[in-house]
N, C-alpha and C. Protein backbone atom coordinates (compact mmCIF):
# COMPACT_ATOMS: atom_id res chain seq x y z
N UNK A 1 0.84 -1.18 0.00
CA UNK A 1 0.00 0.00 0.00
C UNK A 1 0.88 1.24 0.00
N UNK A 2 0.40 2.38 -0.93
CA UNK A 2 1.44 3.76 -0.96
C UNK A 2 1.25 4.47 0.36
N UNK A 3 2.09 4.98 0.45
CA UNK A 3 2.31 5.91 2.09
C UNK A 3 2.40 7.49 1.52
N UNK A 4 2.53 7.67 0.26
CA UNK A 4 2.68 8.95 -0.07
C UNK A 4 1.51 9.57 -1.15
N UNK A 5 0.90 10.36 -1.14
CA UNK A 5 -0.61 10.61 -1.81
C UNK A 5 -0.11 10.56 -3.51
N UNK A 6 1.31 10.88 -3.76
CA UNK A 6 1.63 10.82 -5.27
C UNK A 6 1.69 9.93 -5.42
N UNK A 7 2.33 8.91 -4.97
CA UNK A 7 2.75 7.07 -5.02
C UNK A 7 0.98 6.06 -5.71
N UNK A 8 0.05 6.86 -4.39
CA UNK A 8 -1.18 6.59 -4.32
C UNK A 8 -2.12 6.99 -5.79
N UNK A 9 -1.94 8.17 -6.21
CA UNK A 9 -2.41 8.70 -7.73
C UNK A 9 -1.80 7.68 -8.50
N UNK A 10 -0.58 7.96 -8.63
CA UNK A 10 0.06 6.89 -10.17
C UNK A 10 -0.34 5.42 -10.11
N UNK A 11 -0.40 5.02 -8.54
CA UNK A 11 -1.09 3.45 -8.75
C UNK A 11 -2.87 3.31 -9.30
N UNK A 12 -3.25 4.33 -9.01
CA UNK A 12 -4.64 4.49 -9.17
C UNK A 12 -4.06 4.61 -11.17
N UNK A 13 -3.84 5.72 -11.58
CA UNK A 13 -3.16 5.78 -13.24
C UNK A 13 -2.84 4.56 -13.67
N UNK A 14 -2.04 4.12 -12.87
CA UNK A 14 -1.23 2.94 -13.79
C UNK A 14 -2.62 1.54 -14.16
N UNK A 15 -3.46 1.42 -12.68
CA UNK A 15 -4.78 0.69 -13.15
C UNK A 15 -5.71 1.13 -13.88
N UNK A 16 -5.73 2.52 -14.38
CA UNK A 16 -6.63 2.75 -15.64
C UNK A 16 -6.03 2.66 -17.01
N UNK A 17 -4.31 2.48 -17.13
CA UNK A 17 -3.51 2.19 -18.00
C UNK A 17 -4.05 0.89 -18.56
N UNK A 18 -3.29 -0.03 -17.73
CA UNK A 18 -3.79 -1.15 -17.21
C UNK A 18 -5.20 -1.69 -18.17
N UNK A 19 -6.06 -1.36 -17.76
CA UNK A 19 -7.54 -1.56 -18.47
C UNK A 19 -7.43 -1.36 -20.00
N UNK A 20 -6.77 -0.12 -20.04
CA UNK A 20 -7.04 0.26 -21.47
C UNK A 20 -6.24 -0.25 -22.51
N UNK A 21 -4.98 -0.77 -21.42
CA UNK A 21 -3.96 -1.36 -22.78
C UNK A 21 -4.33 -2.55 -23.02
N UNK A 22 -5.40 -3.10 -21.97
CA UNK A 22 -5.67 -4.77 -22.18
C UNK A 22 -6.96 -4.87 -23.21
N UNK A 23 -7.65 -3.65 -23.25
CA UNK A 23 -9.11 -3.57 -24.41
C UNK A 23 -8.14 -3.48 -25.35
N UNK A 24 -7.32 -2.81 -25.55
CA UNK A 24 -6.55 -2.58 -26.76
C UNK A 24 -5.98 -3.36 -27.51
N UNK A 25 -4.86 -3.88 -26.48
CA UNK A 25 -4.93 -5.10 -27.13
C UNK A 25 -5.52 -6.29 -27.37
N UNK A 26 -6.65 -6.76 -26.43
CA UNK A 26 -7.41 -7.64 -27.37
C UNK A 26 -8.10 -7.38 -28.82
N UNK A 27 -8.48 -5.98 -29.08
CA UNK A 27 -8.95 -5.36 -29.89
C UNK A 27 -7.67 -6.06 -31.06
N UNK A 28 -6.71 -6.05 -31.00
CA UNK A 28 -5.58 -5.42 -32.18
C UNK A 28 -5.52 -7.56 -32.00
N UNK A 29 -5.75 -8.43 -31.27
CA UNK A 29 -5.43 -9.43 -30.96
C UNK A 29 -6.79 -9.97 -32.08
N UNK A 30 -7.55 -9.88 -31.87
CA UNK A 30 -8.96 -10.01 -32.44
C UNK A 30 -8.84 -9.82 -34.05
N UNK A 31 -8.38 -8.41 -34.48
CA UNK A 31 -8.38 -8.07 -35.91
C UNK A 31 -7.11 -8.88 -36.26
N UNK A 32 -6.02 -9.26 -35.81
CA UNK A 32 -5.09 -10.10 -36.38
C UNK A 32 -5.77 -11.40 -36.88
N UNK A 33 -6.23 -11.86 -35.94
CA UNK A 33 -6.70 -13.04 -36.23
C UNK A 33 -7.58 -13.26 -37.25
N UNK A 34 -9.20 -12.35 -37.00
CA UNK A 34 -9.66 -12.48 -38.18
C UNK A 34 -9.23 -12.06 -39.75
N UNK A 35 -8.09 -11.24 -39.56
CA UNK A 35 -7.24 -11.19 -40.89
C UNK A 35 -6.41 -12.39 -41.36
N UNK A 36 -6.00 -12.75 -40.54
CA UNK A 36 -5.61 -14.49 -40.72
C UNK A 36 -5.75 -15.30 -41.25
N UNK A 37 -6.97 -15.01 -40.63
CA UNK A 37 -8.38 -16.25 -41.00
C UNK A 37 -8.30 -16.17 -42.89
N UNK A 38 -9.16 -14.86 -42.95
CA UNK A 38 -9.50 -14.25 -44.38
C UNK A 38 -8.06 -14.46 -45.29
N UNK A 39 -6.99 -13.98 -44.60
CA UNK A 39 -6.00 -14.44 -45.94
C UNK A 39 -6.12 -16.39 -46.02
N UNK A 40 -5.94 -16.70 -45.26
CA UNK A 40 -5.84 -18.38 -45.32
C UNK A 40 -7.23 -19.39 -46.24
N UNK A 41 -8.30 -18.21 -46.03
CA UNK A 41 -9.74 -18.22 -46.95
C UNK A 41 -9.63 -17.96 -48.20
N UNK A 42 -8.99 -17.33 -48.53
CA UNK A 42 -8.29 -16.54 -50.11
C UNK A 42 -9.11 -14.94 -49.91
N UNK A 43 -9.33 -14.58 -49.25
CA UNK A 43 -10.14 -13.12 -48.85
C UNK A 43 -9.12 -12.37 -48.77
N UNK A 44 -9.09 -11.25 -49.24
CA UNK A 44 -7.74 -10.41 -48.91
C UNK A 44 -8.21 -8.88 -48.51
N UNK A 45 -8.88 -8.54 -47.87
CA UNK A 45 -9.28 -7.86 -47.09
C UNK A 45 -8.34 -7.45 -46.00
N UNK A 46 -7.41 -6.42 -46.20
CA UNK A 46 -6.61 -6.46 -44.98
C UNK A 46 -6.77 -4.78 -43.98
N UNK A 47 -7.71 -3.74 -44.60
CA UNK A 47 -8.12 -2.72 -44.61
C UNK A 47 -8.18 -2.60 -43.06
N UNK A 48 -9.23 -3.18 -42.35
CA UNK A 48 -9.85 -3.49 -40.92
C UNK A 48 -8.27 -3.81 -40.14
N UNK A 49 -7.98 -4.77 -40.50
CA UNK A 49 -6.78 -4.89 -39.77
C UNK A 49 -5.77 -4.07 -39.50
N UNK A 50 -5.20 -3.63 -41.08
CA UNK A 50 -4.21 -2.34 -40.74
C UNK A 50 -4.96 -0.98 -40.22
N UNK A 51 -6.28 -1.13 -40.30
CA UNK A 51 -6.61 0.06 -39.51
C UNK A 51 -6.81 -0.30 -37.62
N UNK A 52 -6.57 -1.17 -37.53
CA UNK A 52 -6.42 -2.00 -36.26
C UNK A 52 -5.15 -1.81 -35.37
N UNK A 53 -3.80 -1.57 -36.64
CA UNK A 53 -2.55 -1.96 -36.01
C UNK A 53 -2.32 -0.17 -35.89
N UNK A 54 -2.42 0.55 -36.68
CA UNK A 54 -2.65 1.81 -36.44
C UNK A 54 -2.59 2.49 -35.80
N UNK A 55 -3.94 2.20 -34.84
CA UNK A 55 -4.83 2.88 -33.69
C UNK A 55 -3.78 1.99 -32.02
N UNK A 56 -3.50 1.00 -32.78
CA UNK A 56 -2.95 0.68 -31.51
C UNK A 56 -1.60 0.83 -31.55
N UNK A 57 -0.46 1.56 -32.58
CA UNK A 57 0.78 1.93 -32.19
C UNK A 57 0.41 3.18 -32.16
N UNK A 58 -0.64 4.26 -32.09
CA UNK A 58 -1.00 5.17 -32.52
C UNK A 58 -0.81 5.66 -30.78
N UNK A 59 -1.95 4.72 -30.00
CA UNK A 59 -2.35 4.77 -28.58
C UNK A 59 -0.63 4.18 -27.83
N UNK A 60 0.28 3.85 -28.58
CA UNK A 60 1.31 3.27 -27.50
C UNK A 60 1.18 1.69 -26.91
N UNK A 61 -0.09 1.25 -27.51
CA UNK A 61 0.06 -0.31 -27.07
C UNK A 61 1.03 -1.26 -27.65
N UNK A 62 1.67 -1.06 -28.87
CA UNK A 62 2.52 -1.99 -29.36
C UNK A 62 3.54 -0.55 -30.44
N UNK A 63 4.76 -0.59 -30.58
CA UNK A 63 5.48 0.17 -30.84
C UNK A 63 5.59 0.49 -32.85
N UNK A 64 5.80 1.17 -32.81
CA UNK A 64 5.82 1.66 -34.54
C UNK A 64 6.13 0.71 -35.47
N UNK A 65 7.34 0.16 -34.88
CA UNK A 65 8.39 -1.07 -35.88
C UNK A 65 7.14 -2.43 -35.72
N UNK A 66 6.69 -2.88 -34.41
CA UNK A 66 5.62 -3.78 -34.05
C UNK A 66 4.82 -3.88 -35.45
N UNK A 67 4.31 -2.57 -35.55
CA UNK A 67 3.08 -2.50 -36.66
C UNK A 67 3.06 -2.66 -37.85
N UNK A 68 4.36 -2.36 -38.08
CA UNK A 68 5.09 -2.15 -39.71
C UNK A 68 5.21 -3.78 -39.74
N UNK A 69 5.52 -4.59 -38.86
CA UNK A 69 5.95 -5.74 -38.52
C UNK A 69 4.86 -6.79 -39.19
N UNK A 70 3.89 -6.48 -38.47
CA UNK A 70 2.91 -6.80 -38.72
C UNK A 70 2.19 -6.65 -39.78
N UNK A 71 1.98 -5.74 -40.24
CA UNK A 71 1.58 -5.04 -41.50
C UNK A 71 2.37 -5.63 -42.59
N UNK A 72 3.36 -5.89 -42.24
CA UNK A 72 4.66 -6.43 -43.59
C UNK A 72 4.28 -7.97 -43.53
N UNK A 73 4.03 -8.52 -42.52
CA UNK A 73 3.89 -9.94 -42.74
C UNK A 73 2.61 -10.55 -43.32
N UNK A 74 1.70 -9.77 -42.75
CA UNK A 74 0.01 -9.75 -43.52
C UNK A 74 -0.27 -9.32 -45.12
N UNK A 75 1.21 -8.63 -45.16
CA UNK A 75 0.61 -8.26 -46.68
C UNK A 75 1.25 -9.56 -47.53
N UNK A 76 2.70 -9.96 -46.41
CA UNK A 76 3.52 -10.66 -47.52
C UNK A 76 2.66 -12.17 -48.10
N UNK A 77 1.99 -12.64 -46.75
CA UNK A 77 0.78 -13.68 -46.23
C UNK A 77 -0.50 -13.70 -48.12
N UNK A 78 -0.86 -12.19 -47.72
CA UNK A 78 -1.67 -12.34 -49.00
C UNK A 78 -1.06 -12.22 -50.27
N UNK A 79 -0.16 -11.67 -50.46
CA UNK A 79 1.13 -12.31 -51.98
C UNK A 79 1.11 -13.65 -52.12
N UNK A 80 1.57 -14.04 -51.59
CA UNK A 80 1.75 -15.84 -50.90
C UNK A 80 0.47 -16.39 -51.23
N UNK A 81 -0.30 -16.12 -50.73
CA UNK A 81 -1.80 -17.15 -50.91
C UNK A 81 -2.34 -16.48 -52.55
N UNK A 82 -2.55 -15.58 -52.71
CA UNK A 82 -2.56 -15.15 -54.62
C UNK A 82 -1.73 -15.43 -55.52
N UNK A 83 -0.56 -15.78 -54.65
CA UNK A 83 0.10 -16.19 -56.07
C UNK A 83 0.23 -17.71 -56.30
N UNK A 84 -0.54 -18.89 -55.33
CA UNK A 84 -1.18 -20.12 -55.52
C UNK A 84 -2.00 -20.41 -56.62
C-alpha cells in the first residue's frame, strides 16, 4: 500500500492504464486473427486490420516497428496465398 498521496495517484493511473492497454490489445489481438483467418480463406481484405494496427501503435500499445511488422507480414501472407 502507498504511504505517499503521489505514489497513491500513479497506482490508481497505472490501473486505468492497465484496463485500457488490455481492451486494446485484445482489440488489435482479435483483428489479427480475423485477418488471418480471411488471408488463409483466399479473402484479402486487410483494410480493418491495418486500420487496427494503427490505432494501436498510434495509442502506445505496441510500438511503430511492431506494426510495420505486422503489416509487412500480412501483406507478404496475401502475396503468398494469390500467387497459388
Amino acid at each position: 500500500m502507498a504511504n505517499i498521496r503521489s505514489a497513491e495517484k500513479q497506482r490508481r493511473q497505472a490501473e486505468k492504464a492497465k484496463v485500457r492497454n488490455r481492451g486494446g490489445k485484445s482489440r488489435l489481438k482479435s483483428a489479427l486473427k480475423t485477418a488471418r483467418s480471411a488471408v488463409n480463406e483466399g479473402k484479402a481484405d486487410l483494410s480493418a486490420a491495418f486500420s487496427e494496427i494503427d490505432k494501436a501503435a498510434k495509442r502506445g500499445i505496441i510500438k511503430n516497428n511492431t506494426a510495420d511488422r505486422y503489416k509487412s507480414r500480412l501483406s507478404a501472407a496475401v502475396k503468398r496465398a494469390t500467387a497459388k
